[in-house]
N, C-alpha and C. Protein backbone atom coordinates (compact mmCIF):
# COMPACT_ATOMS: atom_id res chain seq x y z
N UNK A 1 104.76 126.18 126.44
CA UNK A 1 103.84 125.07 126.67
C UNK A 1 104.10 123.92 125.70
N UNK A 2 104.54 124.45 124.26
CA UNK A 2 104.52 123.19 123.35
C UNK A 2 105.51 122.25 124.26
N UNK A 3 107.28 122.80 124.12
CA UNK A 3 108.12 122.18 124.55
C UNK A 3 107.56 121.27 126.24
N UNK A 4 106.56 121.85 126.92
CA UNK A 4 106.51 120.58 127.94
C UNK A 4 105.68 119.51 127.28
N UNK A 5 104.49 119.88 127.04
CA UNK A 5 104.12 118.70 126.01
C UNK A 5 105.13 117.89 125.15
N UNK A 6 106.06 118.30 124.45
CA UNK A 6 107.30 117.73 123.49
C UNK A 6 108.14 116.99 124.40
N UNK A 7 107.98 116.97 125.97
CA UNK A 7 109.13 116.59 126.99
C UNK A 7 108.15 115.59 127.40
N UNK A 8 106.83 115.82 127.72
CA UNK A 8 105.99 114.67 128.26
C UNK A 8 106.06 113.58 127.45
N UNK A 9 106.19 113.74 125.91
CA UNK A 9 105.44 112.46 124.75
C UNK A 9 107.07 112.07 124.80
N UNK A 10 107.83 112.23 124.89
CA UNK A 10 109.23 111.83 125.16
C UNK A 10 109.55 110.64 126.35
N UNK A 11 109.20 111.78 127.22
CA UNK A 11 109.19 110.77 128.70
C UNK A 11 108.30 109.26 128.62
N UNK A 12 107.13 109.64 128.17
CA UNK A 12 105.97 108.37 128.15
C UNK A 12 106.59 107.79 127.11
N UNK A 13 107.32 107.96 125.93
CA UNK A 13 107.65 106.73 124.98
C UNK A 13 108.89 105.94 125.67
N UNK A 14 109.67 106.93 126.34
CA UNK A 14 111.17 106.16 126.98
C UNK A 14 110.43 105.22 127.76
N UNK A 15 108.78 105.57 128.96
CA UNK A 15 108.55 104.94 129.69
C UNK A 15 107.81 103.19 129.25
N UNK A 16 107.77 103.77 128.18
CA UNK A 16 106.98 102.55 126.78
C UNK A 16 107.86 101.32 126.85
N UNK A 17 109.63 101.85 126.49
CA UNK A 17 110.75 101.65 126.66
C UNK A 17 110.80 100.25 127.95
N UNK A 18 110.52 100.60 128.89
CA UNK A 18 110.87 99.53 130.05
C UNK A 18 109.94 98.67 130.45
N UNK A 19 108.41 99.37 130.17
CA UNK A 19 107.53 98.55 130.55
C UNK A 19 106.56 97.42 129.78
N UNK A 20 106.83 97.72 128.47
CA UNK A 20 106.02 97.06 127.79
C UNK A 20 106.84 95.94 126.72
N UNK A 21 106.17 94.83 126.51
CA UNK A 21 107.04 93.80 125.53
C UNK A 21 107.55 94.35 124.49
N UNK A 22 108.40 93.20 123.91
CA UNK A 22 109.00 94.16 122.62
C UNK A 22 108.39 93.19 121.21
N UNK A 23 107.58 93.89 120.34
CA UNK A 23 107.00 93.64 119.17
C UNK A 23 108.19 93.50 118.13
N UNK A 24 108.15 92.41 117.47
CA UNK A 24 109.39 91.57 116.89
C UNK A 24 109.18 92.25 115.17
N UNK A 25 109.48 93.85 114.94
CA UNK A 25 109.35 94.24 114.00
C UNK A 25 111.01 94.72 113.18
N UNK A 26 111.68 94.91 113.82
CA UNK A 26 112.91 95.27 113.71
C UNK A 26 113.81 94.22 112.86
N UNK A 27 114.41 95.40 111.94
CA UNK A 27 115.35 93.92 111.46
C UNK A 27 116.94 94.80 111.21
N UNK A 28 117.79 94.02 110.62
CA UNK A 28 119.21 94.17 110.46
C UNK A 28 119.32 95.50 109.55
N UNK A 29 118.50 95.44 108.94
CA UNK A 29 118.57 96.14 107.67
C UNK A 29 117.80 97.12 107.31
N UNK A 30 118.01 98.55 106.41
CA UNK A 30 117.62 99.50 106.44
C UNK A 30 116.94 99.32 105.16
N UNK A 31 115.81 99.92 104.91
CA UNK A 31 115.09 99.81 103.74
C UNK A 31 115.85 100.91 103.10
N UNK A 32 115.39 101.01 101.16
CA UNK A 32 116.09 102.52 100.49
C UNK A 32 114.70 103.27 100.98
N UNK A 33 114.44 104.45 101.27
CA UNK A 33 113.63 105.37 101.63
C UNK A 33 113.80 106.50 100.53
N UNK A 34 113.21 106.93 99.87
CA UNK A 34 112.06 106.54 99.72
C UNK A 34 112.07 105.31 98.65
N UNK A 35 111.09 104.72 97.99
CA UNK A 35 111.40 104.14 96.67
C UNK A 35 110.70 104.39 95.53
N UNK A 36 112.10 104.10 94.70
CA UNK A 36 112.09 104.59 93.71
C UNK A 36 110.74 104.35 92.84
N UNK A 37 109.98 105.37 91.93
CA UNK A 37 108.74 105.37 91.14
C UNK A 37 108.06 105.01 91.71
N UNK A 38 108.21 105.13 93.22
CA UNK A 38 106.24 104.47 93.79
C UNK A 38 106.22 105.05 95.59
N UNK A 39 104.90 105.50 95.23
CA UNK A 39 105.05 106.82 96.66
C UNK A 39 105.02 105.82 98.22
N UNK A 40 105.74 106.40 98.77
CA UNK A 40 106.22 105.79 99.97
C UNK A 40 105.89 106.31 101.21
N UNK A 41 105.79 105.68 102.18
CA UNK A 41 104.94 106.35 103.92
C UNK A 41 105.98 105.47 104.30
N UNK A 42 107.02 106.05 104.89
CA UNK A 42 107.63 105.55 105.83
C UNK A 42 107.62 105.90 107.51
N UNK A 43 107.19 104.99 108.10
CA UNK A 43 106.90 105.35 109.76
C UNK A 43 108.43 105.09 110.75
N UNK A 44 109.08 106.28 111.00
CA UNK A 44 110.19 106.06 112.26
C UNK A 44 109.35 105.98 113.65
N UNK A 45 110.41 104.55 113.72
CA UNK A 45 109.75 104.55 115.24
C UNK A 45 110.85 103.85 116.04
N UNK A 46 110.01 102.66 117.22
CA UNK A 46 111.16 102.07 118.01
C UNK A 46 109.96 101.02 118.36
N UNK A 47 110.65 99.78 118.09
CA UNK A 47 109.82 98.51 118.80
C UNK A 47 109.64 98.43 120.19
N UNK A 48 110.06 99.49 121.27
CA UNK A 48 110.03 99.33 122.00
C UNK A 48 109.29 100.18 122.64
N UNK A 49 108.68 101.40 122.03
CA UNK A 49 107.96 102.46 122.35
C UNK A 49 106.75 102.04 122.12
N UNK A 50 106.07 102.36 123.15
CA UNK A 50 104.30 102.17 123.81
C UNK A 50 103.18 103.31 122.54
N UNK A 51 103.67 104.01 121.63
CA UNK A 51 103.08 104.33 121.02
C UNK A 51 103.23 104.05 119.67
N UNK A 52 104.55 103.55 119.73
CA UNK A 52 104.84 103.10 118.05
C UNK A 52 104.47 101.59 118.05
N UNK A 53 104.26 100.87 119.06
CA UNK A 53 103.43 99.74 119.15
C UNK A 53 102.07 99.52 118.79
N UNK A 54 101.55 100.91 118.68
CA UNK A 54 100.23 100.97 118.33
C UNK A 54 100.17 100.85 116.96
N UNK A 55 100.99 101.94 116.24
CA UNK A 55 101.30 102.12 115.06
C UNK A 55 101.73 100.61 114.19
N UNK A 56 102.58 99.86 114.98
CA UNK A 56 102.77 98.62 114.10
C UNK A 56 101.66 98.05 114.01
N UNK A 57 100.75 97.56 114.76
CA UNK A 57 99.74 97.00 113.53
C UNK A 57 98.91 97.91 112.21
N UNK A 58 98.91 98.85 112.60
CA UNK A 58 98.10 99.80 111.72
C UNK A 58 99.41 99.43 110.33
N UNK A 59 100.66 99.52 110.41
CA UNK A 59 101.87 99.64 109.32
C UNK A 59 101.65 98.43 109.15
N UNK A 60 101.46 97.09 109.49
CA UNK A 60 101.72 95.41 109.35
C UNK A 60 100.72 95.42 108.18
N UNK A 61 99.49 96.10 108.77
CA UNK A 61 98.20 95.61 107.56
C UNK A 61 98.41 96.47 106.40
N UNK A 62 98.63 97.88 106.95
CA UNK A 62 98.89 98.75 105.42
C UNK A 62 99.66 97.93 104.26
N UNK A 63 100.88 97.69 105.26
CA UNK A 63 102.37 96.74 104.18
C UNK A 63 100.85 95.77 103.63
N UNK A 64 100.45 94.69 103.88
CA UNK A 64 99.61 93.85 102.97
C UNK A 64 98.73 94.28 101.95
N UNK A 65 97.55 95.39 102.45
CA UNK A 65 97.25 95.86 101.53
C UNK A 65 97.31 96.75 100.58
N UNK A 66 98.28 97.59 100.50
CA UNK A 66 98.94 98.37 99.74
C UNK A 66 100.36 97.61 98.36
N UNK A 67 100.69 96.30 99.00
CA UNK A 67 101.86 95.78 98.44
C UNK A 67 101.32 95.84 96.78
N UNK A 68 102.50 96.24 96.39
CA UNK A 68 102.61 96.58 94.82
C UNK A 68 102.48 97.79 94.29
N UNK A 69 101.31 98.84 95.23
CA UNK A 69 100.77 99.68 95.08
C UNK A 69 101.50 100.97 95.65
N UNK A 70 101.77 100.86 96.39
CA UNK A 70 102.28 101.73 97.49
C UNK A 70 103.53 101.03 98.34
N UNK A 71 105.13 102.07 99.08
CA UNK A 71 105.78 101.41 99.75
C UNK A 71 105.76 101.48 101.03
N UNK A 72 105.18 100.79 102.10
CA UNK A 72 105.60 101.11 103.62
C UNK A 72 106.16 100.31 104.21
N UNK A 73 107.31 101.52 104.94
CA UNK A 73 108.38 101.12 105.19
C UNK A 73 108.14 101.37 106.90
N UNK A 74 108.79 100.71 107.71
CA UNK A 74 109.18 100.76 109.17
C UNK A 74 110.69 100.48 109.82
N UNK A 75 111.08 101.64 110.08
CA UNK A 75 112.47 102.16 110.17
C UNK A 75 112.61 102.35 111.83
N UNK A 76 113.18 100.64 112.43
CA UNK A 76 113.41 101.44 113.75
C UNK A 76 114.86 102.28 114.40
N UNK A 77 114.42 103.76 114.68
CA UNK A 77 115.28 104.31 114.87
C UNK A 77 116.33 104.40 115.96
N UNK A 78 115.84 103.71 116.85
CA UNK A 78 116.76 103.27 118.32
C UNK A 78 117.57 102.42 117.82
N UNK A 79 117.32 101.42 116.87
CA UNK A 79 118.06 100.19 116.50
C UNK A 79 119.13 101.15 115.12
N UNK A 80 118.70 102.03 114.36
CA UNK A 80 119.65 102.46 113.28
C UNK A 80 119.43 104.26 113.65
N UNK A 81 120.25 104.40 114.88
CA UNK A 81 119.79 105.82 115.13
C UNK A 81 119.96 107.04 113.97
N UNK A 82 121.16 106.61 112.83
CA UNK A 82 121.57 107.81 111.94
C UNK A 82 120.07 108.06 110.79
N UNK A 83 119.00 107.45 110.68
CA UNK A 83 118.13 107.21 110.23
C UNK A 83 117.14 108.27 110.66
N UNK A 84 117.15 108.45 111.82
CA UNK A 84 116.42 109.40 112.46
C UNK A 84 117.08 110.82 112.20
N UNK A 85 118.40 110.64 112.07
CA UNK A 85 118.94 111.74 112.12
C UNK A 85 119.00 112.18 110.50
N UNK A 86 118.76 111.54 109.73
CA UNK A 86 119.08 111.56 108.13
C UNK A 86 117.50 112.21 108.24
N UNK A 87 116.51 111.89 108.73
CA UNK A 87 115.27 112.25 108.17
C UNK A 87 114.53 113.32 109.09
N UNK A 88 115.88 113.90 110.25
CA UNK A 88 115.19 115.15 110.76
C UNK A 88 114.06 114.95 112.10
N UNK A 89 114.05 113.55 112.37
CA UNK A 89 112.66 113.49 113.35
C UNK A 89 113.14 114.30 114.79
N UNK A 90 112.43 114.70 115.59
CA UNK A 90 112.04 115.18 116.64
C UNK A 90 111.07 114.05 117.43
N UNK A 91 110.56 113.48 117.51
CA UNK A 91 109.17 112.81 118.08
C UNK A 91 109.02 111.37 117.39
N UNK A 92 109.09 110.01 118.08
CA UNK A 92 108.80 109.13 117.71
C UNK A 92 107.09 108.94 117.69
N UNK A 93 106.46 108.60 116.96
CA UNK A 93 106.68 107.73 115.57
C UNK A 93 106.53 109.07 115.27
N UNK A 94 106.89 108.69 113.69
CA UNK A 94 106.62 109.88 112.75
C UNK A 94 106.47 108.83 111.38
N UNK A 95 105.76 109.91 110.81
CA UNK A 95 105.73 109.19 109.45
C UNK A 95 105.31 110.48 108.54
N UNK A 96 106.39 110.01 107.40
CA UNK A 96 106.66 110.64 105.81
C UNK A 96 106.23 110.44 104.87
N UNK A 97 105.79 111.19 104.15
CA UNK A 97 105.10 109.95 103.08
C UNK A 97 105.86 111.17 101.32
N UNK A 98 106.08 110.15 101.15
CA UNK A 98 106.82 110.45 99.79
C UNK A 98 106.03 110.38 98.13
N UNK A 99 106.18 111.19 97.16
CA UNK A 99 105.41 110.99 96.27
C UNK A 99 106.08 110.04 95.03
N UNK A 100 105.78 109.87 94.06
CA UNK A 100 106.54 108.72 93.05
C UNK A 100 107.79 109.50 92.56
N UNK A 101 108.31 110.53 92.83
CA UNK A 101 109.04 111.08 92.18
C UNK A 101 110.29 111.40 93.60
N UNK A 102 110.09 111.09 94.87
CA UNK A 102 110.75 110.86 95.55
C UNK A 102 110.47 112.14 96.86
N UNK A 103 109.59 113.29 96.20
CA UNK A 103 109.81 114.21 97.37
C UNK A 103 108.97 114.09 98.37
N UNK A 104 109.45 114.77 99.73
CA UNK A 104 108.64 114.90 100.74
C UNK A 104 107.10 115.28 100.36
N UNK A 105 105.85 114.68 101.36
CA UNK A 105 104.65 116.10 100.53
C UNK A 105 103.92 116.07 102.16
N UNK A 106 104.24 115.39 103.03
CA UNK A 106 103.57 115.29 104.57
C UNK A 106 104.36 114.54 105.39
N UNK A 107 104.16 115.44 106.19
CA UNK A 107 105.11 114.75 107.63
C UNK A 107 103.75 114.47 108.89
N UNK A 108 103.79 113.26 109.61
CA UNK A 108 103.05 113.66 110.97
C UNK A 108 104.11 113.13 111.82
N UNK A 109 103.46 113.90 113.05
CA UNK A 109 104.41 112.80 114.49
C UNK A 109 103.78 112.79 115.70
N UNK A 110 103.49 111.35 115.76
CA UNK A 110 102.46 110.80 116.79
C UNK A 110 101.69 109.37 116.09
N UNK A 111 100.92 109.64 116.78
CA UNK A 111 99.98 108.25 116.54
C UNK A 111 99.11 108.72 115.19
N UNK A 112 99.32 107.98 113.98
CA UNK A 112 98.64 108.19 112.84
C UNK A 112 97.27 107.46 112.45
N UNK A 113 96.07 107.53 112.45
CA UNK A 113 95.03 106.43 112.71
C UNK A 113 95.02 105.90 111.40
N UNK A 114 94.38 104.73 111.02
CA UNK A 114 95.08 103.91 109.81
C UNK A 114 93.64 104.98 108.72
N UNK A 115 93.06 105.39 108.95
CA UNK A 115 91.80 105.91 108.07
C UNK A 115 92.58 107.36 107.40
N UNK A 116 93.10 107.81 108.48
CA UNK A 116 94.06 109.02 108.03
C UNK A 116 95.42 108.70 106.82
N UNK A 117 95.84 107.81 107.41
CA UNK A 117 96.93 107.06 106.17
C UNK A 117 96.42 107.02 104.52
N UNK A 118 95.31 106.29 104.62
CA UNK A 118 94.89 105.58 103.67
C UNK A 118 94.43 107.29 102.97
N UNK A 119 93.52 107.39 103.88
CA UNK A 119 93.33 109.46 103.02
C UNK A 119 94.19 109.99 101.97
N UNK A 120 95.55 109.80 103.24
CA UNK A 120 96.74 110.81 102.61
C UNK A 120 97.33 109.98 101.01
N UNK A 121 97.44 108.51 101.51
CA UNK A 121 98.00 107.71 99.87
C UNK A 121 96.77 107.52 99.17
N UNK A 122 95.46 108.11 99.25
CA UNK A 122 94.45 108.53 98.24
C UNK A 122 94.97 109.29 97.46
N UNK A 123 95.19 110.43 98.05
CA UNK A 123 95.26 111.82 97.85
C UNK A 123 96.32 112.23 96.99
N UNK A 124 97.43 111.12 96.88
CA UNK A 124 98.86 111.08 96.79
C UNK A 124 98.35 109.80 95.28
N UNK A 125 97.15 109.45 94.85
CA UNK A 125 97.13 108.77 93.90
C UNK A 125 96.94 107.22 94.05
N UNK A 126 97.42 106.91 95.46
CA UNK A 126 97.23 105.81 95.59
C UNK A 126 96.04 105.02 95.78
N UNK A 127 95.41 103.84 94.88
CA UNK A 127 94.16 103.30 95.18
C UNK A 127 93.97 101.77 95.98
């Protein structure tokens, strides 16, 4: 049962893919992941996916209010596919969140609600 569910959220993001505009988040360039001395949430996704569209505004405002404090990063993986593959994802979006010392400490994958974020870089020290 998981794997059809894992085939449905697949299908509906490819379908994200054709039908919906494309949110101008993407750039040339790969951020360093994590960074260095300061805990990091990096979200893989795809500007073109109907659920990681959701996710970019929730990541647009975090990046503002977190800047200095915290690093978030948005890594699109359709556009730099070895990225996805360097960090293991299965399921777009996903997001990592890294502690100041560089290691993994939470993974999710799906739609992350911005109240849940902010929890986890509490929790992780961040104010």
């Amino acid at each position: 049962m998981n794997r059809v569910v894992s085939r449905l959220v697949v299908v509906l993001v490819l379908a994200g893919f054709y039908f919906l505009p494309t949110v101008c988040r993407a750039s040339s360039s790969v951020p360093q992941v994590p960074a260095k001395g300061m805990v990091t949430m990096v979200d893989l996704g795809a500007t073109k996916c109907m659920v990681c569209k959701m996710m970019s505004s929730i990541v647009d405002s975090l990046q503002k209010e977190y800047k200095g404090k915290a690093d978030i990063v948005f890594i699109d993986v359709w556009e730099h596919p070895g990225e996805g593959q360097k960090f293991g994802i299965k399921l777009i979006p996903t997001q990592i969140f890294f502690d100041r010392n560089g290691k993994e400490v939470y993974r999710h994958q799906g739609l992350m609600p911005k109240a849940e974020i902010v929890s986890k870089l509490e929790e992780m020290g961040v104010k």
